[in-house]
C-alpha atoms as a PDB file:
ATOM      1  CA  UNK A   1     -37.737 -25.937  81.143  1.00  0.00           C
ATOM      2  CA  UNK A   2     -40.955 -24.463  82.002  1.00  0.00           C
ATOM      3  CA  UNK A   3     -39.142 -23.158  85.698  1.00  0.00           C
ATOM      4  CA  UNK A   4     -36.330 -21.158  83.596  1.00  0.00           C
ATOM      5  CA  UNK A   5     -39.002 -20.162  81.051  1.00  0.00           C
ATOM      6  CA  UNK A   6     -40.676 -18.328  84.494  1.00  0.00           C
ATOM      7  CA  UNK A   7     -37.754 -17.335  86.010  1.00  0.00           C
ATOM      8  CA  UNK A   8     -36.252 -15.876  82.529  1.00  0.00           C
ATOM      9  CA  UNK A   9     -39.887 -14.536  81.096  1.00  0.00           C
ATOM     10  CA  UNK A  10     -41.844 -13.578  84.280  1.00  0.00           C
ATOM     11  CA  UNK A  11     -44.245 -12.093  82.023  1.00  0.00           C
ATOM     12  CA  UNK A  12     -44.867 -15.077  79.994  1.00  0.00           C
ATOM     13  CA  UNK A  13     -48.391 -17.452  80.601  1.00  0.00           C
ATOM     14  CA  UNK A  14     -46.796 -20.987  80.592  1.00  0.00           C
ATOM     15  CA  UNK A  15     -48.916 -23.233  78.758  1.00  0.00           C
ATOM     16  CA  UNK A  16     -47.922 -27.258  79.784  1.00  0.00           C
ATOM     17  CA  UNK A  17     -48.528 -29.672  77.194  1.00  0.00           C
ATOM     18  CA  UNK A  18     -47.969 -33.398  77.794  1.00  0.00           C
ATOM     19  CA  UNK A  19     -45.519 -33.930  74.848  1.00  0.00           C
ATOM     20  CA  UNK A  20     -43.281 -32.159  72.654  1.00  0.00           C
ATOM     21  CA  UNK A  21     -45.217 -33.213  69.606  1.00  0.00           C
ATOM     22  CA  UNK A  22     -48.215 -31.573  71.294  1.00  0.00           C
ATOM     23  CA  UNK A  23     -46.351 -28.249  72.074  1.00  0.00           C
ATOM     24  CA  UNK A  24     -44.853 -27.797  68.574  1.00  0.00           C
ATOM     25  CA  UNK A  25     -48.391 -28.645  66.919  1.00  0.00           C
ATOM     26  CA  UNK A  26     -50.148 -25.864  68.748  1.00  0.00           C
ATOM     27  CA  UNK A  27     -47.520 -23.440  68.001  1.00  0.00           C
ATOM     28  CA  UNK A  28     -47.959 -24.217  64.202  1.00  0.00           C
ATOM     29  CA  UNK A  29     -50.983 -24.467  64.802  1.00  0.00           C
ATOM     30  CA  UNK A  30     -50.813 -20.478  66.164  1.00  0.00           C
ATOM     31  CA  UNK A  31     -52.461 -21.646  69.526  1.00  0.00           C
ATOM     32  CA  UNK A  32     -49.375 -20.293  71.314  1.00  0.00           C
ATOM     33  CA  UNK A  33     -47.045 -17.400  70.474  1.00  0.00           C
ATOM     34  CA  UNK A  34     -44.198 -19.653  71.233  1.00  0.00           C
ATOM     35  CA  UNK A  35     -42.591 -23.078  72.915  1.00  0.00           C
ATOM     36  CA  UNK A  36     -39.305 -22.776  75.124  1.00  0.00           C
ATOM     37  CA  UNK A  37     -37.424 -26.086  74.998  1.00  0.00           C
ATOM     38  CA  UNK A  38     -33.981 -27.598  73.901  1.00  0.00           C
ATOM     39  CA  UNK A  39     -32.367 -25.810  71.462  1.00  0.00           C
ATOM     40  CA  UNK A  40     -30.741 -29.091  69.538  1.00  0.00           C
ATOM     41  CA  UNK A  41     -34.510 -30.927  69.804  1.00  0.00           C
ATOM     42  CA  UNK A  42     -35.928 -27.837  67.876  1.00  0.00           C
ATOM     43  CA  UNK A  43     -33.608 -27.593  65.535  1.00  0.00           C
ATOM     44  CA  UNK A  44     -34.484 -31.132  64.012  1.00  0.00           C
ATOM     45  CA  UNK A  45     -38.326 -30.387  64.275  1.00  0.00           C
ATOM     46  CA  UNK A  46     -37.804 -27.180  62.718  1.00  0.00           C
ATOM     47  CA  UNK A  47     -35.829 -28.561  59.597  1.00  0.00           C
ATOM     48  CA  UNK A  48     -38.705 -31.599  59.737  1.00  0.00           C
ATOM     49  CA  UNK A  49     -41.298 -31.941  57.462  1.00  0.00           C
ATOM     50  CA  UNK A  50     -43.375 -31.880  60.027  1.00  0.00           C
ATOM     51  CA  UNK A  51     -42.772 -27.941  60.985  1.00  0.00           C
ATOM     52  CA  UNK A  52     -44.526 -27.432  57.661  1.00  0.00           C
ATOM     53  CA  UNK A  53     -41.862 -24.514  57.655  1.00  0.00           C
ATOM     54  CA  UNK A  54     -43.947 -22.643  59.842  1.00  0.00           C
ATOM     55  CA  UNK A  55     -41.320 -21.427  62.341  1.00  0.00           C
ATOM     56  CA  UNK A  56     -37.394 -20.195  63.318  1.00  0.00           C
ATOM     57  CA  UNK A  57     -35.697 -19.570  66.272  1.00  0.00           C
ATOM     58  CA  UNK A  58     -35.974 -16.557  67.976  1.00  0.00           C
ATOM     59  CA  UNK A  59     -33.641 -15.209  70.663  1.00  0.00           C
ATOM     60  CA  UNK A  60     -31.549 -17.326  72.534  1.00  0.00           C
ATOM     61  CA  UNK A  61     -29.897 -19.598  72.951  1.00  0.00           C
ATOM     62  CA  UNK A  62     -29.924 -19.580  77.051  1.00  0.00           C
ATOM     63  CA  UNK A  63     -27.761 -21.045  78.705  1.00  0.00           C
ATOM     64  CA  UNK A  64     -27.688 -21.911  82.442  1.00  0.00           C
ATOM     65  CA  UNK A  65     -26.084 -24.138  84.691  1.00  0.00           C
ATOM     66  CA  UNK A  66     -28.614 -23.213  87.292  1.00  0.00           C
ATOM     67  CA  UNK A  67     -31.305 -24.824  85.208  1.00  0.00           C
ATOM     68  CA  UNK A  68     -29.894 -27.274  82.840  1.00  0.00           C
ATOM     69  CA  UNK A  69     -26.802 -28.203  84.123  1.00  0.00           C
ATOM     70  CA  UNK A  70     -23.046 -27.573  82.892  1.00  0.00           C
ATOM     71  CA  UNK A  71     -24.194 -28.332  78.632  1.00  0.00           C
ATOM     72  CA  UNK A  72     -24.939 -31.206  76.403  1.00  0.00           C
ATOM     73  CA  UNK A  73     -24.998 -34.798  78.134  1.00  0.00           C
ATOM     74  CA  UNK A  74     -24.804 -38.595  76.794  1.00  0.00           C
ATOM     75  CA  UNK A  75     -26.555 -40.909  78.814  1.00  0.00           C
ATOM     76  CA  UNK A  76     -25.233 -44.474  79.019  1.00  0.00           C
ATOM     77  CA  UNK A  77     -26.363 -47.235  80.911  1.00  0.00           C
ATOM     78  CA  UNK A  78     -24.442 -46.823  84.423  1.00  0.00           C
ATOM     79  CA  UNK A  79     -22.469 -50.768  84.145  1.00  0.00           C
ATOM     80  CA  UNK A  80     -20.677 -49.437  80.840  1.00  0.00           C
ATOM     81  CA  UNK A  81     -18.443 -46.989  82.576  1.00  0.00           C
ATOM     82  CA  UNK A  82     -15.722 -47.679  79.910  1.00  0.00           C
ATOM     83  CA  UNK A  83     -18.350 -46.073  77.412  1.00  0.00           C
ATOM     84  CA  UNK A  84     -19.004 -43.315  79.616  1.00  0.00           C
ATOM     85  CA  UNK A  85     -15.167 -42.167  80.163  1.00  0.00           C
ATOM     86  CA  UNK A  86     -14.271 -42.723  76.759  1.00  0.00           C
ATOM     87  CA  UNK A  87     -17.275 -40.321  75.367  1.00  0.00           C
ATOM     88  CA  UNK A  88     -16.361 -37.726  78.610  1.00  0.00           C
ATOM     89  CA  UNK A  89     -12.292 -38.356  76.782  1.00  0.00           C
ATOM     90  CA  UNK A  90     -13.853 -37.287  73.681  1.00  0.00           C
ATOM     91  CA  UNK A  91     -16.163 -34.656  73.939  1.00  0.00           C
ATOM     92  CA  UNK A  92     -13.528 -32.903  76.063  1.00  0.00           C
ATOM     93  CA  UNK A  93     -11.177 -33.301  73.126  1.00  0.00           C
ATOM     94  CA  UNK A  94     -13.989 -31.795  70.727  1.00  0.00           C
ATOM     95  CA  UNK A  95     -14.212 -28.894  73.061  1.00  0.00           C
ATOM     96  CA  UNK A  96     -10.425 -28.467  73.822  1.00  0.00           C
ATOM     97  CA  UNK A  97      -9.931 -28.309  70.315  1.00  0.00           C
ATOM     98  CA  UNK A  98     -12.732 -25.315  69.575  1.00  0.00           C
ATOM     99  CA  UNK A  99     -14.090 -28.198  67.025  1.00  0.00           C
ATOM    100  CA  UNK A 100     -17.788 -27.911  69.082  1.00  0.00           C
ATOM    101  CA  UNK A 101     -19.121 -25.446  66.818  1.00  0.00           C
ATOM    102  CA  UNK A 102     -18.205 -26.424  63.640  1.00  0.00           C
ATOM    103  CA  UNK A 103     -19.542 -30.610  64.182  1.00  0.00           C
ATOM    104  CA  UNK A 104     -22.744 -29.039  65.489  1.00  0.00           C
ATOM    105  CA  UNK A 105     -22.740 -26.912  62.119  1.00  0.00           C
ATOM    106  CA  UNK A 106     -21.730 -29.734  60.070  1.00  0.00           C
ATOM    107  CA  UNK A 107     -24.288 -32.707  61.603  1.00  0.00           C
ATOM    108  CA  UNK A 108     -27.076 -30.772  62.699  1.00  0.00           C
ATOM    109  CA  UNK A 109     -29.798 -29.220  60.225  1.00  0.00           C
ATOM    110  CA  UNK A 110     -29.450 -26.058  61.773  1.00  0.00           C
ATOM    111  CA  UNK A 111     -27.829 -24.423  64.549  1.00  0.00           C
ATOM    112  CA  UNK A 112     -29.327 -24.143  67.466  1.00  0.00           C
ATOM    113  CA  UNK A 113     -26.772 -21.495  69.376  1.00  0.00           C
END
């Protein structure tokens, strides 16, 4: 992230933390102005107790294959290739089927596209 975040802010002063946790606590903290990350991470922190409320989403989302690849992945252990064409079966069904949108709606506290 932090290569997009300089190639889509130039402006911006990247600050590195070694953990999410540690990145979201400074910017509730007000340490830094913001943190540039995955959108579907961020949306559970910000609905989290843990946000303390303190935040939303702000511009975005960005996309870019460039940088993150074609979208959302599943990682499965590489013997279970069953698993992994049967999840590549689905999701392309979920996405044929314009239902992508309304499941993230539905199962995630809130959206982060």
């Amino acid at each position: 992230h932090e290569t997009m975040l300089k190639a889509y802010f130039p402006v911006a002063e990247p600050v590195p933390f070694d953990s999410r946790d540690l990145a979201f606590a400074a910017l509730r903290g007000g340490t830094v102005d913001a943190v540039f990350g995955d959108g579907v991470g961020f949306a559970f922190w910000l609905e989290s107790d843990a946000a303390e409320n303190c935040c939303s989403f702000s511009g975005g989302p960005y996309f870019s294959e460039r940088f993150l690849g074609e979208g959302l992945a599943i990682a499965v252990d590489k013997k279970n290739a069953d698993l992994a064409k049967a999840l590549d079966y689905a999701i392309g069904q979920v996405v044929a089927k314009r239902r992508f949108s309304e499941l993230m709606l539905r199962y995630f506290p809130l959206s982060a596209f």
